[in-house]
C-alpha atoms as a PDB file:
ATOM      1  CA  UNK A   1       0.000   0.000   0.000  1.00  0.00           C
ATOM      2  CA  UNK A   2       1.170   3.439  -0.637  1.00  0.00           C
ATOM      3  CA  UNK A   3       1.960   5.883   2.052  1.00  0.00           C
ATOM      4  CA  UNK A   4      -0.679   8.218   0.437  1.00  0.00           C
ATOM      5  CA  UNK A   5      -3.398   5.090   1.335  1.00  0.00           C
ATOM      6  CA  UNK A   6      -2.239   4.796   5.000  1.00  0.00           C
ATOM      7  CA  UNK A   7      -4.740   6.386   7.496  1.00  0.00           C
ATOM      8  CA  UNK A   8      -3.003   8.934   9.427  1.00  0.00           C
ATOM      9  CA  UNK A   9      -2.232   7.854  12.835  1.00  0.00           C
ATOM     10  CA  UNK A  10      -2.830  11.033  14.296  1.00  0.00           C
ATOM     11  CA  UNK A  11      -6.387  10.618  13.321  1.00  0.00           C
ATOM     12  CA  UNK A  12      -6.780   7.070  13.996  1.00  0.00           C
ATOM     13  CA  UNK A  13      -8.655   5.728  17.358  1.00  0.00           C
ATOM     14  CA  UNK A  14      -7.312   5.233  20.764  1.00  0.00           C
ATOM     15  CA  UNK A  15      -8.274   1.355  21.586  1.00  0.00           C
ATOM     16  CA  UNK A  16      -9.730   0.223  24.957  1.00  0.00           C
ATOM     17  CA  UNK A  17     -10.776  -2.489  26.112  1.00  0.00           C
ATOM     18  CA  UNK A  18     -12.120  -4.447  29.468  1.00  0.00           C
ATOM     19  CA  UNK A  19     -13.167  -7.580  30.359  1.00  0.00           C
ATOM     20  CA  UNK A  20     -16.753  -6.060  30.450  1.00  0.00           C
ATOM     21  CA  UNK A  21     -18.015  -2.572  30.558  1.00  0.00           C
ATOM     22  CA  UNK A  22     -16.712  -1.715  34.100  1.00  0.00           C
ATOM     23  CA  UNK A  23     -13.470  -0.050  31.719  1.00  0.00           C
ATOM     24  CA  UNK A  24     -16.408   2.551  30.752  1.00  0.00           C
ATOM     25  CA  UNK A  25     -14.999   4.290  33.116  1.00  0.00           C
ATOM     26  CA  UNK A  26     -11.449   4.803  31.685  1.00  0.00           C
ATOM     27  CA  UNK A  27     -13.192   6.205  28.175  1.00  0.00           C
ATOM     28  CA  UNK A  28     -15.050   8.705  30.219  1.00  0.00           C
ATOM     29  CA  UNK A  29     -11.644   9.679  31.717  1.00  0.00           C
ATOM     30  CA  UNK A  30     -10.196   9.709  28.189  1.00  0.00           C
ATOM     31  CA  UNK A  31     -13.011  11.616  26.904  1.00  0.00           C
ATOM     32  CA  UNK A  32     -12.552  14.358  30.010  1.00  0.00           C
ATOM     33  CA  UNK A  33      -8.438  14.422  29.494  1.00  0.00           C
ATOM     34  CA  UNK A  34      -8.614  13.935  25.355  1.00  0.00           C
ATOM     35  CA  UNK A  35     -12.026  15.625  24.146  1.00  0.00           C
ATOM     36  CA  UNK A  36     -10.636  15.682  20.931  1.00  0.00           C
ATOM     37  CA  UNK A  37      -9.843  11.765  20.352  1.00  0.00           C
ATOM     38  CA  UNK A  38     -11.821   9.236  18.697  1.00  0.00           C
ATOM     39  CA  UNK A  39     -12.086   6.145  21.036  1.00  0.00           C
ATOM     40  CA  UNK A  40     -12.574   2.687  20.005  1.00  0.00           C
ATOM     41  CA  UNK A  41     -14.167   0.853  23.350  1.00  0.00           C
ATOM     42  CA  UNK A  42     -14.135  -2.999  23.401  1.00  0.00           C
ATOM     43  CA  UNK A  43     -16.151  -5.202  26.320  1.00  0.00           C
ATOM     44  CA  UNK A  44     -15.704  -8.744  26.146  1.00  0.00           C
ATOM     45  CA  UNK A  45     -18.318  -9.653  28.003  1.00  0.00           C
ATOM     46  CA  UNK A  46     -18.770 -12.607  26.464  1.00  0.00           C
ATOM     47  CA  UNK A  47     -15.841 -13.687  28.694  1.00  0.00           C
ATOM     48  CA  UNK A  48     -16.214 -11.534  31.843  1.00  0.00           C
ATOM     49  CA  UNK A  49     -15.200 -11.868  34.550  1.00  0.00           C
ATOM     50  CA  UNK A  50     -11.101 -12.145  33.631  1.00  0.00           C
ATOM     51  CA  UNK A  51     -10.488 -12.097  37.533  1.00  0.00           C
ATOM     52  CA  UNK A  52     -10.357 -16.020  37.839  1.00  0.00           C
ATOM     53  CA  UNK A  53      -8.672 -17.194  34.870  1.00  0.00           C
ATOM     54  CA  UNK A  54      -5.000 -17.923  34.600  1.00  0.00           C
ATOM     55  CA  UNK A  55      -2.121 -15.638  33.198  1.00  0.00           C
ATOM     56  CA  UNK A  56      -1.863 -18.051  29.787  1.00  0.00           C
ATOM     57  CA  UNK A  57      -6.219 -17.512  28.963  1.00  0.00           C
ATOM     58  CA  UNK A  58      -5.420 -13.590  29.895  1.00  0.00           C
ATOM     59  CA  UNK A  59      -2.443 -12.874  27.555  1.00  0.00           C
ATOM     60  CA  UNK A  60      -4.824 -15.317  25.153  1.00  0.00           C
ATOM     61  CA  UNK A  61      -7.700 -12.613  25.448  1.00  0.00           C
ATOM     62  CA  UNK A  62      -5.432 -10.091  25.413  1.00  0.00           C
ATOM     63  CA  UNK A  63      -3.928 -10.649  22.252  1.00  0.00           C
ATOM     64  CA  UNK A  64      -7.293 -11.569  20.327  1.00  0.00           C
ATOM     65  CA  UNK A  65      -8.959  -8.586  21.619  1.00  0.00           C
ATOM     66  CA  UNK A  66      -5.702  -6.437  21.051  1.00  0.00           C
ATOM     67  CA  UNK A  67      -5.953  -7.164  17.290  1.00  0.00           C
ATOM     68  CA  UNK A  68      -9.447  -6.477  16.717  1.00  0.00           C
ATOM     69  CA  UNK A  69      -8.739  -3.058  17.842  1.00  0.00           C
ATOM     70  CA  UNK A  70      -5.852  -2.794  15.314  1.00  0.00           C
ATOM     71  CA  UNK A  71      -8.482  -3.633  12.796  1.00  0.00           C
ATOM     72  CA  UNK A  72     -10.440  -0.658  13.403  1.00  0.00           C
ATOM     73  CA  UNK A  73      -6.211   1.340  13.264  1.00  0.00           C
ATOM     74  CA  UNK A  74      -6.175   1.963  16.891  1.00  0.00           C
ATOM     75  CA  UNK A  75      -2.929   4.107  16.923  1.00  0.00           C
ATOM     76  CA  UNK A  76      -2.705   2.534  20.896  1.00  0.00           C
ATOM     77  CA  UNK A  77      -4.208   0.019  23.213  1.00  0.00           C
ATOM     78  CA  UNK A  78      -5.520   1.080  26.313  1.00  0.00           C
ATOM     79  CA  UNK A  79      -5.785  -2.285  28.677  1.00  0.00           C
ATOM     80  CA  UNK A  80      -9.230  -0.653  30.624  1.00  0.00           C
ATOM     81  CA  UNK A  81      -8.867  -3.767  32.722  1.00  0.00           C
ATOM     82  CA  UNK A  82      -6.075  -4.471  36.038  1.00  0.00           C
ATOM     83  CA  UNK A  83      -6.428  -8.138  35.521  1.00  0.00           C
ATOM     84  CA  UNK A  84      -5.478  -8.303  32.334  1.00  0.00           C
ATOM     85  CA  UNK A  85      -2.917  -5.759  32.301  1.00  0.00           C
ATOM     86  CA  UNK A  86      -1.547  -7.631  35.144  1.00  0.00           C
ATOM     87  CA  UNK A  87      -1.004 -10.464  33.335  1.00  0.00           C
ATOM     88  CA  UNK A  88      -1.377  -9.615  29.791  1.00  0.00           C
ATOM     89  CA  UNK A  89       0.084  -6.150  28.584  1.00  0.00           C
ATOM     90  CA  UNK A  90       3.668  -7.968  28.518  1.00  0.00           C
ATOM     91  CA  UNK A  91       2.759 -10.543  25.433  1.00  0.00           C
ATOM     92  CA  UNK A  92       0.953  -7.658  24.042  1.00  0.00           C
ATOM     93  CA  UNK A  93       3.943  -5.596  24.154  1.00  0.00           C
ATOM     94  CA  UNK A  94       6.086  -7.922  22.918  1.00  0.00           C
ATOM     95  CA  UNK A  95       3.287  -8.812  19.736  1.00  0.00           C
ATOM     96  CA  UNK A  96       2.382  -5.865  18.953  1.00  0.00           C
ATOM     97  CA  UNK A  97       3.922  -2.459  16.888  1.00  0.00           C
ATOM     98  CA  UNK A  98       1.398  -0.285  18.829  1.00  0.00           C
ATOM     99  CA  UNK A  99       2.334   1.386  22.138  1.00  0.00           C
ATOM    100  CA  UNK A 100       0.551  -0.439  24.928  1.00  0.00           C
ATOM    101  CA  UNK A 101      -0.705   1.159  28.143  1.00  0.00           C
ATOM    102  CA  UNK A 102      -2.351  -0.911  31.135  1.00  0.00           C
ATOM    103  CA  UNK A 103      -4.019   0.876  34.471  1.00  0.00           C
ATOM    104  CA  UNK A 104      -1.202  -0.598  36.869  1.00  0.00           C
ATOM    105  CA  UNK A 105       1.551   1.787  36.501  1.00  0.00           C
ATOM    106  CA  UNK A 106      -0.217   5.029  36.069  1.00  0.00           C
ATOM    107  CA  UNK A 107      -2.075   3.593  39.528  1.00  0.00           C
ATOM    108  CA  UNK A 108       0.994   2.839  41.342  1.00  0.00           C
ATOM    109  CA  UNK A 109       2.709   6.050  40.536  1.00  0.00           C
ATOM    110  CA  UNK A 110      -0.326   7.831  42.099  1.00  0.00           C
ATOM    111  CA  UNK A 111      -0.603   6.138  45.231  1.00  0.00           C
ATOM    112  CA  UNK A 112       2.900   5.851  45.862  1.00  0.00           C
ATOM    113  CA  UNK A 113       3.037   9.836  45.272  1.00  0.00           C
ATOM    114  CA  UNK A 114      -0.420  10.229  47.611  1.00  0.00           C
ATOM    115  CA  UNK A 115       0.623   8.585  50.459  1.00  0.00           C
ATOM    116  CA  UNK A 116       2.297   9.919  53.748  1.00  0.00           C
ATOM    117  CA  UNK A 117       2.423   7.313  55.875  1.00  0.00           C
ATOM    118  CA  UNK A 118       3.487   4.624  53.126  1.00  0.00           C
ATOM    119  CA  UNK A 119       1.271   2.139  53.859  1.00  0.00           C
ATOM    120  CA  UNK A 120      -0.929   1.247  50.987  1.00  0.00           C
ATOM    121  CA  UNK A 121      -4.203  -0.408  50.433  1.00  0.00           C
ATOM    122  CA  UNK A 122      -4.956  -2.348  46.827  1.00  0.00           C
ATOM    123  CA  UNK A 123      -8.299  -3.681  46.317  1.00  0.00           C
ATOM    124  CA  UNK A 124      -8.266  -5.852  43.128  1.00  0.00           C
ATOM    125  CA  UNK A 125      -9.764  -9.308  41.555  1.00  0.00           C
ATOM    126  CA  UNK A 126      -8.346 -12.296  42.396  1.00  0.00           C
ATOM    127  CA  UNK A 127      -6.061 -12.458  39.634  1.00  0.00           C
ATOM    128  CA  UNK A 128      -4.800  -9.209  40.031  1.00  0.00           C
ATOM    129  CA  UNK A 129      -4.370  -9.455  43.930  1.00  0.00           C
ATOM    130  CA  UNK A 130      -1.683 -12.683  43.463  1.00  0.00           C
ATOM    131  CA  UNK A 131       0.020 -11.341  40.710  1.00  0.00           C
ATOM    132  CA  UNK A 132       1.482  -8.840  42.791  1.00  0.00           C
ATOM    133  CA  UNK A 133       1.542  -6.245  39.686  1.00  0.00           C
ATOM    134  CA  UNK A 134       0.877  -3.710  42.532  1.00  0.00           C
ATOM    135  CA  UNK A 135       3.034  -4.387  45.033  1.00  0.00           C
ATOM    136  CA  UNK A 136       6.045  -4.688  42.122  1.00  0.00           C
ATOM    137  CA  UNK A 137       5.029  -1.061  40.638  1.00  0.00           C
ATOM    138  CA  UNK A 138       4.523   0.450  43.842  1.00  0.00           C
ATOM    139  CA  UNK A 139       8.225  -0.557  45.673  1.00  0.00           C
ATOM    140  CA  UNK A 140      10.027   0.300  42.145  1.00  0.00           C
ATOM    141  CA  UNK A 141       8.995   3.732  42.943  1.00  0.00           C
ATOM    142  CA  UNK A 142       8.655   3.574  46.712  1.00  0.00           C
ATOM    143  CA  UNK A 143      11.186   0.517  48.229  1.00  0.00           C
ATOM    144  CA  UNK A 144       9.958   1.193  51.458  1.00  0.00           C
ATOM    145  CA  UNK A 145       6.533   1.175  50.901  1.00  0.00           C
ATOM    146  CA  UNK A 146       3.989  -1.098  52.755  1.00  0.00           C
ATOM    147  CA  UNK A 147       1.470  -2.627  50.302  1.00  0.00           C
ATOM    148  CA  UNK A 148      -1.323  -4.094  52.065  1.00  0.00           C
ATOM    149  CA  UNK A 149      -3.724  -6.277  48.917  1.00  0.00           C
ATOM    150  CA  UNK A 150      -7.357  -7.653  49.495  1.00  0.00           C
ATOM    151  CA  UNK A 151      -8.639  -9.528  46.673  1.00  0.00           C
ATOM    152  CA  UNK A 152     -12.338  -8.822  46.378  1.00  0.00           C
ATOM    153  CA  UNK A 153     -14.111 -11.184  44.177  1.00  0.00           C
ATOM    154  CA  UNK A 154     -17.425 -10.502  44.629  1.00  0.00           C
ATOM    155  CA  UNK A 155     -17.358  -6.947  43.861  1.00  0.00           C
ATOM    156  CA  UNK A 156     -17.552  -7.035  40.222  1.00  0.00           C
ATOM    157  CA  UNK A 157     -20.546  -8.934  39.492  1.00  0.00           C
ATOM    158  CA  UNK A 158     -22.192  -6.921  42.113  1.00  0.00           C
ATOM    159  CA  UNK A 159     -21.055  -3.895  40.140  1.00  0.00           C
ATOM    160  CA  UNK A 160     -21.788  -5.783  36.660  1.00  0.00           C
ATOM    161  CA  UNK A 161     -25.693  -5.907  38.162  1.00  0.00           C
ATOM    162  CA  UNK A 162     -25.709  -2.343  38.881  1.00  0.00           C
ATOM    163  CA  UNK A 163     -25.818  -2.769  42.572  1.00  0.00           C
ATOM    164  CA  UNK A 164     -23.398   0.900  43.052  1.00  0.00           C
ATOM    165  CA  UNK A 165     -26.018   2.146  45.915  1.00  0.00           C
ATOM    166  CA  UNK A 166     -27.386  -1.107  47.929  1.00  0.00           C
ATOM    167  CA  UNK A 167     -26.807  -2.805  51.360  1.00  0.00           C
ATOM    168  CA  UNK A 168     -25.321  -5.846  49.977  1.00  0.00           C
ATOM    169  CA  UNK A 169     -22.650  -4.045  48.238  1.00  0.00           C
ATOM    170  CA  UNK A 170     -21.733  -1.953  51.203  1.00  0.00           C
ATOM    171  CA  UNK A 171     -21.935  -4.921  53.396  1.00  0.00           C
ATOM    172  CA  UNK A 172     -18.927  -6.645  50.749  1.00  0.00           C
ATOM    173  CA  UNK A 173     -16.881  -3.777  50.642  1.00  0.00           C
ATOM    174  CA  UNK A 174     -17.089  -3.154  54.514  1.00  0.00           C
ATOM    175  CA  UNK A 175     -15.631  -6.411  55.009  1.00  0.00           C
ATOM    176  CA  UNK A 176     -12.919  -6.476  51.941  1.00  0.00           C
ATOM    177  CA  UNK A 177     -11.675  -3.161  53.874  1.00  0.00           C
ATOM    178  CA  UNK A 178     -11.829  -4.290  57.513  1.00  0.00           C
ATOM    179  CA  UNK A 179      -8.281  -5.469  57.257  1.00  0.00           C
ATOM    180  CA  UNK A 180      -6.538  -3.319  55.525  1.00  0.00           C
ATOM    181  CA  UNK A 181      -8.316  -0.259  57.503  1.00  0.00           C
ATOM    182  CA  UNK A 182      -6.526  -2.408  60.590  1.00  0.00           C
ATOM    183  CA  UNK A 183      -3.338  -1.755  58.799  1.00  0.00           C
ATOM    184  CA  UNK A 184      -3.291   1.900  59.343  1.00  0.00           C
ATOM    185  CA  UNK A 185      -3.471   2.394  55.607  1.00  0.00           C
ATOM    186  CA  UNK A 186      -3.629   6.102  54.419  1.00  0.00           C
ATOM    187  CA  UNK A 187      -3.903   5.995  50.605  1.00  0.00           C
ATOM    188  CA  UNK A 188      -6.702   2.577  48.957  1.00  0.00           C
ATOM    189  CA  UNK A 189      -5.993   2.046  45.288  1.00  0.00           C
ATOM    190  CA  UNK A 190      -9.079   1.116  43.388  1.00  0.00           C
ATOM    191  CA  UNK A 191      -6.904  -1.738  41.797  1.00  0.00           C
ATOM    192  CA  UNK A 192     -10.297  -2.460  39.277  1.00  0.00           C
ATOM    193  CA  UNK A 193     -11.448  -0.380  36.785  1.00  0.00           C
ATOM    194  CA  UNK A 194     -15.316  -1.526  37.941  1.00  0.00           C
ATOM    195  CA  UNK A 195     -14.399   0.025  41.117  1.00  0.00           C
ATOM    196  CA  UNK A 196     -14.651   3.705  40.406  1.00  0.00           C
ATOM    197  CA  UNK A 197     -18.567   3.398  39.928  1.00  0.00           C
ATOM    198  CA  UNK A 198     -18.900   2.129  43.180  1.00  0.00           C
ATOM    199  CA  UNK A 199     -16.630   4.973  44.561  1.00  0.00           C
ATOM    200  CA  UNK A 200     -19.294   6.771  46.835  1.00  0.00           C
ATOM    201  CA  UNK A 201     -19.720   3.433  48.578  1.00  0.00           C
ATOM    202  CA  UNK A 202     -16.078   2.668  48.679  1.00  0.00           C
ATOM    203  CA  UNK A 203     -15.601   6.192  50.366  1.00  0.00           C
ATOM    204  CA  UNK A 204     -18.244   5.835  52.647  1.00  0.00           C
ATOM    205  CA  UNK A 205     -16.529   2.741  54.401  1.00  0.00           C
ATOM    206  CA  UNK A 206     -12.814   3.948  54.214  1.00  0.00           C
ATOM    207  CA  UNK A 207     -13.375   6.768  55.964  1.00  0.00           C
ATOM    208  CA  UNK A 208     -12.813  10.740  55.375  1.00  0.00           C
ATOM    209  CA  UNK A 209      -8.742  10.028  56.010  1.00  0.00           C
ATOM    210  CA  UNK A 210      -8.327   7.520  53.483  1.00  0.00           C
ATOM    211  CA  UNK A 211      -7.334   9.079  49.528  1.00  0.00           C
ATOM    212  CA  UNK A 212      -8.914   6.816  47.336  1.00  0.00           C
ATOM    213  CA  UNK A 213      -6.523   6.555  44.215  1.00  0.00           C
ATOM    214  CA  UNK A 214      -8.752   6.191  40.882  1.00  0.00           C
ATOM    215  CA  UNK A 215      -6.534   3.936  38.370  1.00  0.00           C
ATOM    216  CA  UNK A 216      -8.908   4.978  35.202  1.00  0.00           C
ATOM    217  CA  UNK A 217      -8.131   8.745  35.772  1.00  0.00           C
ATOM    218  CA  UNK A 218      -4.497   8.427  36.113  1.00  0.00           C
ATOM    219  CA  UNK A 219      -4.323   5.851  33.232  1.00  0.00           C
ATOM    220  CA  UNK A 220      -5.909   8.377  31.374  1.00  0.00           C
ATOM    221  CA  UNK A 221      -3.409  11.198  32.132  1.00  0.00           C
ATOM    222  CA  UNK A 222      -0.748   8.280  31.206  1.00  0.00           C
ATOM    223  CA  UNK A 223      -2.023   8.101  27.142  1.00  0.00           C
ATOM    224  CA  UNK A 224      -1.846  11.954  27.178  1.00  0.00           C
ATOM    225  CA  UNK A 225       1.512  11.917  27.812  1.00  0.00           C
ATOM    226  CA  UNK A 226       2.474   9.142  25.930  1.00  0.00           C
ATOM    227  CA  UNK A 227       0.529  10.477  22.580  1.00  0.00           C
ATOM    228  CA  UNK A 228       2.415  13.681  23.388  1.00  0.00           C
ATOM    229  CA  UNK A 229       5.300  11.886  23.415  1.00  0.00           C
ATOM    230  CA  UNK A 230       5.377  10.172  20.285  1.00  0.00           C
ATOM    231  CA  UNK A 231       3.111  13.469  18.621  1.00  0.00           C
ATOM    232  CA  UNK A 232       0.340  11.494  18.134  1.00  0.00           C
ATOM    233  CA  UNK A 233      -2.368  13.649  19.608  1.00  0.00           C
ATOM    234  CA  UNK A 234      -5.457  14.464  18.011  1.00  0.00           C
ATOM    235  CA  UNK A 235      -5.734  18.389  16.623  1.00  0.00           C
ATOM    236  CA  UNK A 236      -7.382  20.240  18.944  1.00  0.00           C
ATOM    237  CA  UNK A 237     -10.133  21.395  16.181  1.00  0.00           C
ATOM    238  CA  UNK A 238     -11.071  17.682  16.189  1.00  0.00           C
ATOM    239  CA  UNK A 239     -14.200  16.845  17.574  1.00  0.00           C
ATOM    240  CA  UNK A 240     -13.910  13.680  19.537  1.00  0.00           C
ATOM    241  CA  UNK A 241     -15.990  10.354  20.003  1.00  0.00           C
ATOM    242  CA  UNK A 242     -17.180   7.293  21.446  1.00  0.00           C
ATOM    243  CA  UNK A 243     -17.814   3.774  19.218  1.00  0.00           C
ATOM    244  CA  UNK A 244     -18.399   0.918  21.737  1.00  0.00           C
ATOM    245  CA  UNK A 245     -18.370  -2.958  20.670  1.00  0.00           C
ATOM    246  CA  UNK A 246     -19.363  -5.956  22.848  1.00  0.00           C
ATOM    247  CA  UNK A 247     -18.583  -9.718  22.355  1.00  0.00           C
ATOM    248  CA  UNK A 248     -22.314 -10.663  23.889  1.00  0.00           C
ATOM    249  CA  UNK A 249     -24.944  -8.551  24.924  1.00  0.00           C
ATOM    250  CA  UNK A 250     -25.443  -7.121  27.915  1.00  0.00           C
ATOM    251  CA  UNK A 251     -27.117  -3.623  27.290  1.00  0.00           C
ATOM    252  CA  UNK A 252     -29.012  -3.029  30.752  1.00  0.00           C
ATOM    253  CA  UNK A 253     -25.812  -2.721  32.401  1.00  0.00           C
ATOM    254  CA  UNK A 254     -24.238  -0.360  29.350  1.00  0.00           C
ATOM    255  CA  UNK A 255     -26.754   1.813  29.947  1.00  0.00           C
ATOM    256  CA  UNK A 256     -26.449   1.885  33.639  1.00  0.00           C
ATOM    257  CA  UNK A 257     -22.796   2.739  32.950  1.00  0.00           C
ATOM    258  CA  UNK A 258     -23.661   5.169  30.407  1.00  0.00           C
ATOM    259  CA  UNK A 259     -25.811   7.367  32.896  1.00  0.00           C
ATOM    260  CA  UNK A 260     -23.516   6.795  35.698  1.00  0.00           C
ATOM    261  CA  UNK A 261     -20.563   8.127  33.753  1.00  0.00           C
ATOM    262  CA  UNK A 262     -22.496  10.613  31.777  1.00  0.00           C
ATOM    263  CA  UNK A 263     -21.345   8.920  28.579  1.00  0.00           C
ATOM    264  CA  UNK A 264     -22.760   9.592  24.661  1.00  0.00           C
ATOM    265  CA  UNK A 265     -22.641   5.840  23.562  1.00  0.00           C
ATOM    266  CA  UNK A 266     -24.568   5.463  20.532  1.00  0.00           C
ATOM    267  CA  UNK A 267     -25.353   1.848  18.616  1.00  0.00           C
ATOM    268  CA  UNK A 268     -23.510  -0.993  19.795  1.00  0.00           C
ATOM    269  CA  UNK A 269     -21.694  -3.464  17.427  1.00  0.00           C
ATOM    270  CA  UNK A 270     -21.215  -6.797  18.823  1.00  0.00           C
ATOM    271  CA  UNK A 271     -18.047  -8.911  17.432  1.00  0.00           C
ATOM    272  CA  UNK A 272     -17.136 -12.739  18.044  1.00  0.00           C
ATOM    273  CA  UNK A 273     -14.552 -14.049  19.803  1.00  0.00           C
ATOM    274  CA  UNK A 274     -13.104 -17.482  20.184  1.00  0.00           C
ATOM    275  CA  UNK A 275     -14.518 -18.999  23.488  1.00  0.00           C
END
């Protein structure tokens, strides 16, 4: 192909993707921090939750749902999901020719910057929890950190029904905290990117003292830098956008996310993936 025929990667879409729609809320940051990008969002909720699965079916999912978003000419992936940039964004690294970003690092620099005491909370999935992606980005920025991690398993499924505001929900996430509020923890990393629409609850139970770190936010102020970096940001006379894709439906909760987030998500392709 001629270079003339090439799409210009300036213009091209910023890929994201989560294991389900809970990574909503790392387009909405995108779309806050970069108003003029075009965002390519992909849910696999055909496979959700990630959180139990082992590192080899992540990097799997990973790198199938990483090149469906270079077939739309995502000029970057965005891995909207802790799990699987825990255990995936290496492999994609390695495969792919597209800078890759996960939520961990942008996360870890935050907390590791917010905290006075230096000890840490991390609330993640399963997965996520005994990879010890935190713990590892935290201490290469802060050795002498303490890093305190409570996997919470039933909080995404909870969040996937829409429970944000109800007495089972707070009940879960009062006793996920319990011990790491024992630990005399001063900064809680919301080590999920479901966990951010749950974030009134999540404050309620810390406490006032507690600085909840948001890992979608900070990812997003990651991909600014890193476009500017490489001068790939959008023109600033660009009006920007929001096309969302799902591997199976699940519309009642997009929608939920999509008022909760204040969100302009218009149709909804769905694409198939390998099981």
């Amino acid at each position: 192909m001629d270079d003339i025929d090439r799409p210009d990667p300036v213009k091209a879409p910023i890929g994201v993707f989560d294991s389900g729609v809970g990574g909503l809320t790392v387009a909405a940051a995108l779309r806050r921090h970069l108003p003029s990008e075009q965002i390519f969002y992909i849910g696999d909720t055909a496979r959700v939750p990630y959180g139990g699965k082992s590192r080899r079916t992540i990097e799997r999912y990973g790198v199938e749902i990483g090149g469906l978003l270079l077939a739309e000419n995502a000029k970057m992936i965005v891995v909207a999901c802790n799990t699987a940039s825990a255990l995936a964004v290496p492999r994609m690294q390695q495969v792919f020719n597209v800078p890759v970003e996960g939520v961990i690092a942008p996360g870890a620099r935050a907390a590791a910057n917010r905290t006075s005491n230096g000890r840490i909370g991390v609330i993640a999935t399963r997965a996520t929890a005994s990879s010890g992606a935190y713990e590892r980005a935290i201490h290469s920025i802060a050795p002498e950190a303490k890093v305190f991690t409570a996997p919470c398993p039933l909080l995404v499924p909870l969040i996937e029904e829409g429970m944000f505001v109800d007495p089972v929900t707070d009940l879960m996430i009062n006793r996920y905290l319990a011990p790491l509020l024992a630990e005399g923890i001063d900064t809680l990393v919301l080590g999920c990117t479901h966990y951010p629409l749950a974030t009134a609850a999540i404050a309620r139970a810390a406490g006032p003292d507690i600085a909840l770190v948001d890992s979608a936010d900070n990812c997003a102020r990651a991909v600014k830098e890193l476009l500017s970096e490489k001068s790939l940001l959008a023109s600033d006379t660009t009006i920007g956008g929001l096309g969302v894709a799902l591997t199976d439906a699940t519309e009642s909760f997009l929608r939920t996310a999509e008022r909760s987030l204040g969100l302009d998500i218009g149709d909804v392709r769905l694409l198939s993936v390998q099981s």
